[in-house]
C-alpha atoms as a PDB file:
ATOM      1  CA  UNK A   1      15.510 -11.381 -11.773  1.00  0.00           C
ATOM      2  CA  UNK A   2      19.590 -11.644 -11.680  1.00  0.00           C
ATOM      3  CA  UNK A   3      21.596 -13.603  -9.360  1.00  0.00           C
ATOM      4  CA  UNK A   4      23.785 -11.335  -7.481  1.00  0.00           C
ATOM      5  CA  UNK A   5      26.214 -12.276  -4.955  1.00  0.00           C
ATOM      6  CA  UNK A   6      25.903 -16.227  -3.697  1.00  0.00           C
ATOM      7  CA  UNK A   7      22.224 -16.477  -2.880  1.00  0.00           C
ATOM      8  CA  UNK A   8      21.059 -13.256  -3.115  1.00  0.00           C
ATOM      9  CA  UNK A   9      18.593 -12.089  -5.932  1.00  0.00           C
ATOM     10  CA  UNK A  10      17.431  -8.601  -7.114  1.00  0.00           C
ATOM     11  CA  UNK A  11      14.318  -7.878  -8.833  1.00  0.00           C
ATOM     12  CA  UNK A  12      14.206  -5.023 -11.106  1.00  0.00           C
ATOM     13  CA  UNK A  13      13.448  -1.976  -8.376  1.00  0.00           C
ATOM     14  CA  UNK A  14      17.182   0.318  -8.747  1.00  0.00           C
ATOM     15  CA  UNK A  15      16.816   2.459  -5.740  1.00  0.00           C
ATOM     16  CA  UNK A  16      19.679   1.755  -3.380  1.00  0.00           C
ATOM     17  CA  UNK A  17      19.479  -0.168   0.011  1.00  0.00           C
ATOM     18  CA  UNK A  18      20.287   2.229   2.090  1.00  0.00           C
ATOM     19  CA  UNK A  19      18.021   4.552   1.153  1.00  0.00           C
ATOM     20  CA  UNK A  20      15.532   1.656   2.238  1.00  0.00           C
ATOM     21  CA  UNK A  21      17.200   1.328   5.486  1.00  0.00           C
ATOM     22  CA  UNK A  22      17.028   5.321   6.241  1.00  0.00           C
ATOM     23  CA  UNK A  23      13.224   4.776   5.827  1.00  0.00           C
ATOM     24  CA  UNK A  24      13.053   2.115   8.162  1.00  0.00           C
ATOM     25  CA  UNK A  25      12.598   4.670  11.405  1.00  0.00           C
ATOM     26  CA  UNK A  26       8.860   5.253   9.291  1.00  0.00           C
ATOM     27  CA  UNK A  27       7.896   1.696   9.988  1.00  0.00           C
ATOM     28  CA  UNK A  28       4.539   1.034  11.259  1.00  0.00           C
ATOM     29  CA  UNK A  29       2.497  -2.207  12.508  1.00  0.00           C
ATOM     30  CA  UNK A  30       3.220  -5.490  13.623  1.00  0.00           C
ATOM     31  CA  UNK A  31       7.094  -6.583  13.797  1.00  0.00           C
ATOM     32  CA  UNK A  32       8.347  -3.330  11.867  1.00  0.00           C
ATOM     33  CA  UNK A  33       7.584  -3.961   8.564  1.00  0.00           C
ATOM     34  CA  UNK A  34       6.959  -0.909   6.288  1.00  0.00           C
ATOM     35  CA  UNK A  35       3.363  -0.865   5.635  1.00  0.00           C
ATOM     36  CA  UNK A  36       2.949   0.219   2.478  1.00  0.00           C
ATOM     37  CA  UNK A  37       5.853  -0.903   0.579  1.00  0.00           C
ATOM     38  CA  UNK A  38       7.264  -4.227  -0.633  1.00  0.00           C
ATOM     39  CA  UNK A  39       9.873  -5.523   2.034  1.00  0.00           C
ATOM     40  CA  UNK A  40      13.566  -4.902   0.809  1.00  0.00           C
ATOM     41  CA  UNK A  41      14.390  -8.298   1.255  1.00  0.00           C
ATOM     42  CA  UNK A  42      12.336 -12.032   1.523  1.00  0.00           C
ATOM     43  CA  UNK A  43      13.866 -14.465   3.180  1.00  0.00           C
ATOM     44  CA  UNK A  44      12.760 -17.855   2.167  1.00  0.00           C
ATOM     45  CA  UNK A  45      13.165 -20.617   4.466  1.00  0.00           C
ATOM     46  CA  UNK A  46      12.228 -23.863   3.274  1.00  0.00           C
ATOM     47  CA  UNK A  47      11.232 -26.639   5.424  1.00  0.00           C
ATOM     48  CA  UNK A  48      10.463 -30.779   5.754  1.00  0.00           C
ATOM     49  CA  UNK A  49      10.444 -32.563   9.074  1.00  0.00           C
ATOM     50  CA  UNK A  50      12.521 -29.976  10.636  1.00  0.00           C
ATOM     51  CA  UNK A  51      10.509 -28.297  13.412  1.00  0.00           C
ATOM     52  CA  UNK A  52      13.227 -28.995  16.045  1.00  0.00           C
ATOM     53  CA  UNK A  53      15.352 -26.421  14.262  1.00  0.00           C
ATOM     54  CA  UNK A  54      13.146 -24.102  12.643  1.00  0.00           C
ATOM     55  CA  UNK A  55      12.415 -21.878  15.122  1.00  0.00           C
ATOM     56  CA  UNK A  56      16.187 -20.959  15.987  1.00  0.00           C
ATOM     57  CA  UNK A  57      16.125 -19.795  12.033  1.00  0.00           C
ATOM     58  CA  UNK A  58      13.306 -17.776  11.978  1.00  0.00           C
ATOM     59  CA  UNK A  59      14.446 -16.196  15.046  1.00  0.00           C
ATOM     60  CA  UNK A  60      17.946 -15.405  13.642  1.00  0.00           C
ATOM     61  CA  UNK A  61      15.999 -13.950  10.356  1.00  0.00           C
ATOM     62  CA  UNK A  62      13.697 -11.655  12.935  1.00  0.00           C
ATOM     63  CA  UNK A  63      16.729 -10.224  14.992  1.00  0.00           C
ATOM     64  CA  UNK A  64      18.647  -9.028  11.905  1.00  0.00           C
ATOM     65  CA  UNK A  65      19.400  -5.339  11.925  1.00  0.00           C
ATOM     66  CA  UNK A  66      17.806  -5.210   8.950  1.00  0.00           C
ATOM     67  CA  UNK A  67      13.919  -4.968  10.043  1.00  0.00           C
ATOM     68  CA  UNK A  68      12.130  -4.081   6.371  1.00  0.00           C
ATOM     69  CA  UNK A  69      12.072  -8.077   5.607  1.00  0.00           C
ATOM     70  CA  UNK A  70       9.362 -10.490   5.163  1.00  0.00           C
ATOM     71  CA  UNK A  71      10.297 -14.391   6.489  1.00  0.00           C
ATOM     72  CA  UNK A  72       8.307 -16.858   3.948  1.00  0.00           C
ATOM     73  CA  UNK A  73       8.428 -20.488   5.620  1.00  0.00           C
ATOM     74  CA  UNK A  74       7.143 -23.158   3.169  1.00  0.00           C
ATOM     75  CA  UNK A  75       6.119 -26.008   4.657  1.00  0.00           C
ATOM     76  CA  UNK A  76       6.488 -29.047   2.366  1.00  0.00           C
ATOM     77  CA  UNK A  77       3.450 -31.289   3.962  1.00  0.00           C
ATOM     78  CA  UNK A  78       5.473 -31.876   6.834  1.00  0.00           C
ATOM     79  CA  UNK A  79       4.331 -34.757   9.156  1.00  0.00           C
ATOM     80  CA  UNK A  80       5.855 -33.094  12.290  1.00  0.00           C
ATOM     81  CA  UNK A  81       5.471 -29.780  14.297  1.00  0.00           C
ATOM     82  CA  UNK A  82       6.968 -27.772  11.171  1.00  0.00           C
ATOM     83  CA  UNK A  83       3.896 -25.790  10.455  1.00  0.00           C
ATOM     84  CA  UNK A  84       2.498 -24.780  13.611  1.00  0.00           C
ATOM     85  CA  UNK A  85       6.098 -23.773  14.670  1.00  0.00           C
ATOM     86  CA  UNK A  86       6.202 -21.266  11.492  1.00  0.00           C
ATOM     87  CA  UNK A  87       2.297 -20.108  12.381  1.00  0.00           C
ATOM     88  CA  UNK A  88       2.945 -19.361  15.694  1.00  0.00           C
ATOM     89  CA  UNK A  89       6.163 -16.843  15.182  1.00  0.00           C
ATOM     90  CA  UNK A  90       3.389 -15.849  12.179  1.00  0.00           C
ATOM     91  CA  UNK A  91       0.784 -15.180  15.226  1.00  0.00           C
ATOM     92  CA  UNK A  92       3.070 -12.571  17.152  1.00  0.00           C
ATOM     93  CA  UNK A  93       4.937 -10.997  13.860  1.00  0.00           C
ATOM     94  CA  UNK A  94       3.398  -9.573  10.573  1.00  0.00           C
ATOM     95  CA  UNK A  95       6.838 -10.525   8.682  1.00  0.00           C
ATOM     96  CA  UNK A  96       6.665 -14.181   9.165  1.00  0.00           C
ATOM     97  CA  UNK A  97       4.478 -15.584   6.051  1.00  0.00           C
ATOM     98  CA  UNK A  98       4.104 -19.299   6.792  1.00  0.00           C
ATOM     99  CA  UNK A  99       2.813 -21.548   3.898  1.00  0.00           C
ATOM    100  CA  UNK A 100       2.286 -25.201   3.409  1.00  0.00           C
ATOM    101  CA  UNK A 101       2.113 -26.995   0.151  1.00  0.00           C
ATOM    102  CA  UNK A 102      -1.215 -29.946   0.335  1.00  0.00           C
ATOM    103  CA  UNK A 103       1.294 -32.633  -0.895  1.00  0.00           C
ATOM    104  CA  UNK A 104       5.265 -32.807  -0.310  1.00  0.00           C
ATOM    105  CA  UNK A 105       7.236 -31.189  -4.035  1.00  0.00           C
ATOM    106  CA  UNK A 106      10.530 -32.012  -3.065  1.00  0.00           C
ATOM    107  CA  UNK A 107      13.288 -29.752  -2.377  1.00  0.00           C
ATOM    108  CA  UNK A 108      13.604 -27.753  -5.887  1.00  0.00           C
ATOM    109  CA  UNK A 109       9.676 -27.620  -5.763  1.00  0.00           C
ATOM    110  CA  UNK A 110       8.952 -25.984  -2.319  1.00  0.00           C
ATOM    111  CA  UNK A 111      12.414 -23.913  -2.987  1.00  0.00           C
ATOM    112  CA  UNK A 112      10.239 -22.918  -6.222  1.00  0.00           C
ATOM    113  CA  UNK A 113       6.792 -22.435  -4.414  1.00  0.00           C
ATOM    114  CA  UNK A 114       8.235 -20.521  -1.765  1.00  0.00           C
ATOM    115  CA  UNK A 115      10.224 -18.061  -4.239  1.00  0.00           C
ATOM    116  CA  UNK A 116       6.646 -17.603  -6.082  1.00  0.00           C
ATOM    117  CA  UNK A 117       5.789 -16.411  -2.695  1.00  0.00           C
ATOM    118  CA  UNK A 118       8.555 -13.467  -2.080  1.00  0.00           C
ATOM    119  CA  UNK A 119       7.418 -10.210  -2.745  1.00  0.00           C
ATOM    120  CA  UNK A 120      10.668  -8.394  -1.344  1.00  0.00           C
ATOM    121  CA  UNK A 121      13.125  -6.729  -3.638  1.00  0.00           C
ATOM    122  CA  UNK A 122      15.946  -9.077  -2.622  1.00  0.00           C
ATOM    123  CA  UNK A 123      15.872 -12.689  -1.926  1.00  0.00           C
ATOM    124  CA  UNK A 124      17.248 -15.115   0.036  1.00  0.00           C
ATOM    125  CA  UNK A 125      17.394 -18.710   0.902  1.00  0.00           C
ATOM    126  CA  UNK A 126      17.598 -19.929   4.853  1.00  0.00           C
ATOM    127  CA  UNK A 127      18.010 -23.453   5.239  1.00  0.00           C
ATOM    128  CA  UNK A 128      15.409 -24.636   8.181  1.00  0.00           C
ATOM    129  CA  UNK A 129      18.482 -25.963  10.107  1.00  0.00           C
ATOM    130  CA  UNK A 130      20.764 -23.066   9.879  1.00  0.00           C
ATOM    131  CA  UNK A 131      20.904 -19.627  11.076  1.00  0.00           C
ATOM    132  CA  UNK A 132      22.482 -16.008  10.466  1.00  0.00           C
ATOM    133  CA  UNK A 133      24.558 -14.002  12.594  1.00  0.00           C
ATOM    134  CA  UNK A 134      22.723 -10.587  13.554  1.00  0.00           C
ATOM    135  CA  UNK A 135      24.481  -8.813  10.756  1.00  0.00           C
ATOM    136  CA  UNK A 136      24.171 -11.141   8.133  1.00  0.00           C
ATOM    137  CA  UNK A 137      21.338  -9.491   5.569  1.00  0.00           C
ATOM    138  CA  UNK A 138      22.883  -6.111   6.599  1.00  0.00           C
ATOM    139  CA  UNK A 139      26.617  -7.262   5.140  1.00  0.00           C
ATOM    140  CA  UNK A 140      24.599  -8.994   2.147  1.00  0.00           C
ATOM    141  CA  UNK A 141      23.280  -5.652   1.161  1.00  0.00           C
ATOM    142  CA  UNK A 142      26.539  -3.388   1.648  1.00  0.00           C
ATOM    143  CA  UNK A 143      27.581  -4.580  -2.050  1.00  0.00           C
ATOM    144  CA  UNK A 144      24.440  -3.886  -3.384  1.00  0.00           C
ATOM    145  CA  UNK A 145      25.015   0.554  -1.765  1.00  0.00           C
ATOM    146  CA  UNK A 146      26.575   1.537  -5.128  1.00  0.00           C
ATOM    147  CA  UNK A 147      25.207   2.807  -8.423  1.00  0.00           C
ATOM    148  CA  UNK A 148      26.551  -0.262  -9.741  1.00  0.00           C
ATOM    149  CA  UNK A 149      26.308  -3.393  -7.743  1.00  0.00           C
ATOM    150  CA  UNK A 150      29.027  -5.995  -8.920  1.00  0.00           C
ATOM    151  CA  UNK A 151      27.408  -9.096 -10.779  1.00  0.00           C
ATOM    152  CA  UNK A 152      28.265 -13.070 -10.448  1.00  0.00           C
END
């Protein structure tokens, strides 16, 4: 895996994002993810004690304008709301992938558990108390549209 562009990762897959994105009007199931392919990208959201602001994140994840995502909230034994928030966006959308560790790791370690987690081409961290704009993942891919994406 290479770091490309601030936060975002790329696993080894070399097919270009927007010929991801032109497949997107094939999605099928729950919340629009493409059933039978890895999502292009994961977006990790890490969380401790944060429920008051998590859902506003995972919301701003699930009205990107990029759809093929997965949202993988890791829950680092939390002693408030945290978890249930995550499981109940999990209950109306296939894309949300809440997780919680059985004992806290810290911040590196549930940034670690949760990027063991991602299965999407591209990967990204959310902090649980911040949020994109609409076109956020959309503008973090448009680098990536060229034969040869630049490197950091």
């Amino acid at each position: 895996m290479e770091m490309l562009v601030g936060r975002v990762h790329a696993r080894q897959d070399r097919s270009r994002p927007s010929d991801r994105l032109r497949q997107c009007h094939h999605l099928a199931g729950k919340g629009g993810k493409m059933s039978d392919a890895a999502p292009l990208i994961s977006v990790l959201i890490p969380v401790y004690n944060d429920a008051s602001h998590l859902a506003r994140a995972i919301e701003s994840v699930l009205s990107q304008t990029v759809r093929d995502i997965e949202v993988v909230v890791s829950d680092d034994a939390s002693t408030d709301d945290s978890a249930a928030v995550a499981r109940r966006y999990a209950d109306t959308d296939a894309r949300v992938r809440p997780t919680q560790n059985p004992a806290n790791l810290g911040m590196t370690g549930n940034w670690n558990a949760a990027l063991a987690r991602a299965t999407g081409r591209y990967v990204v961290k959310l902090d649980s108390d911040d949020a994109y704009e609409p076109r956020a993942l959309e503008q973090l891919l448009a680098p990536f549209d060229t034969a040869e994406p630049p490197l950091v």
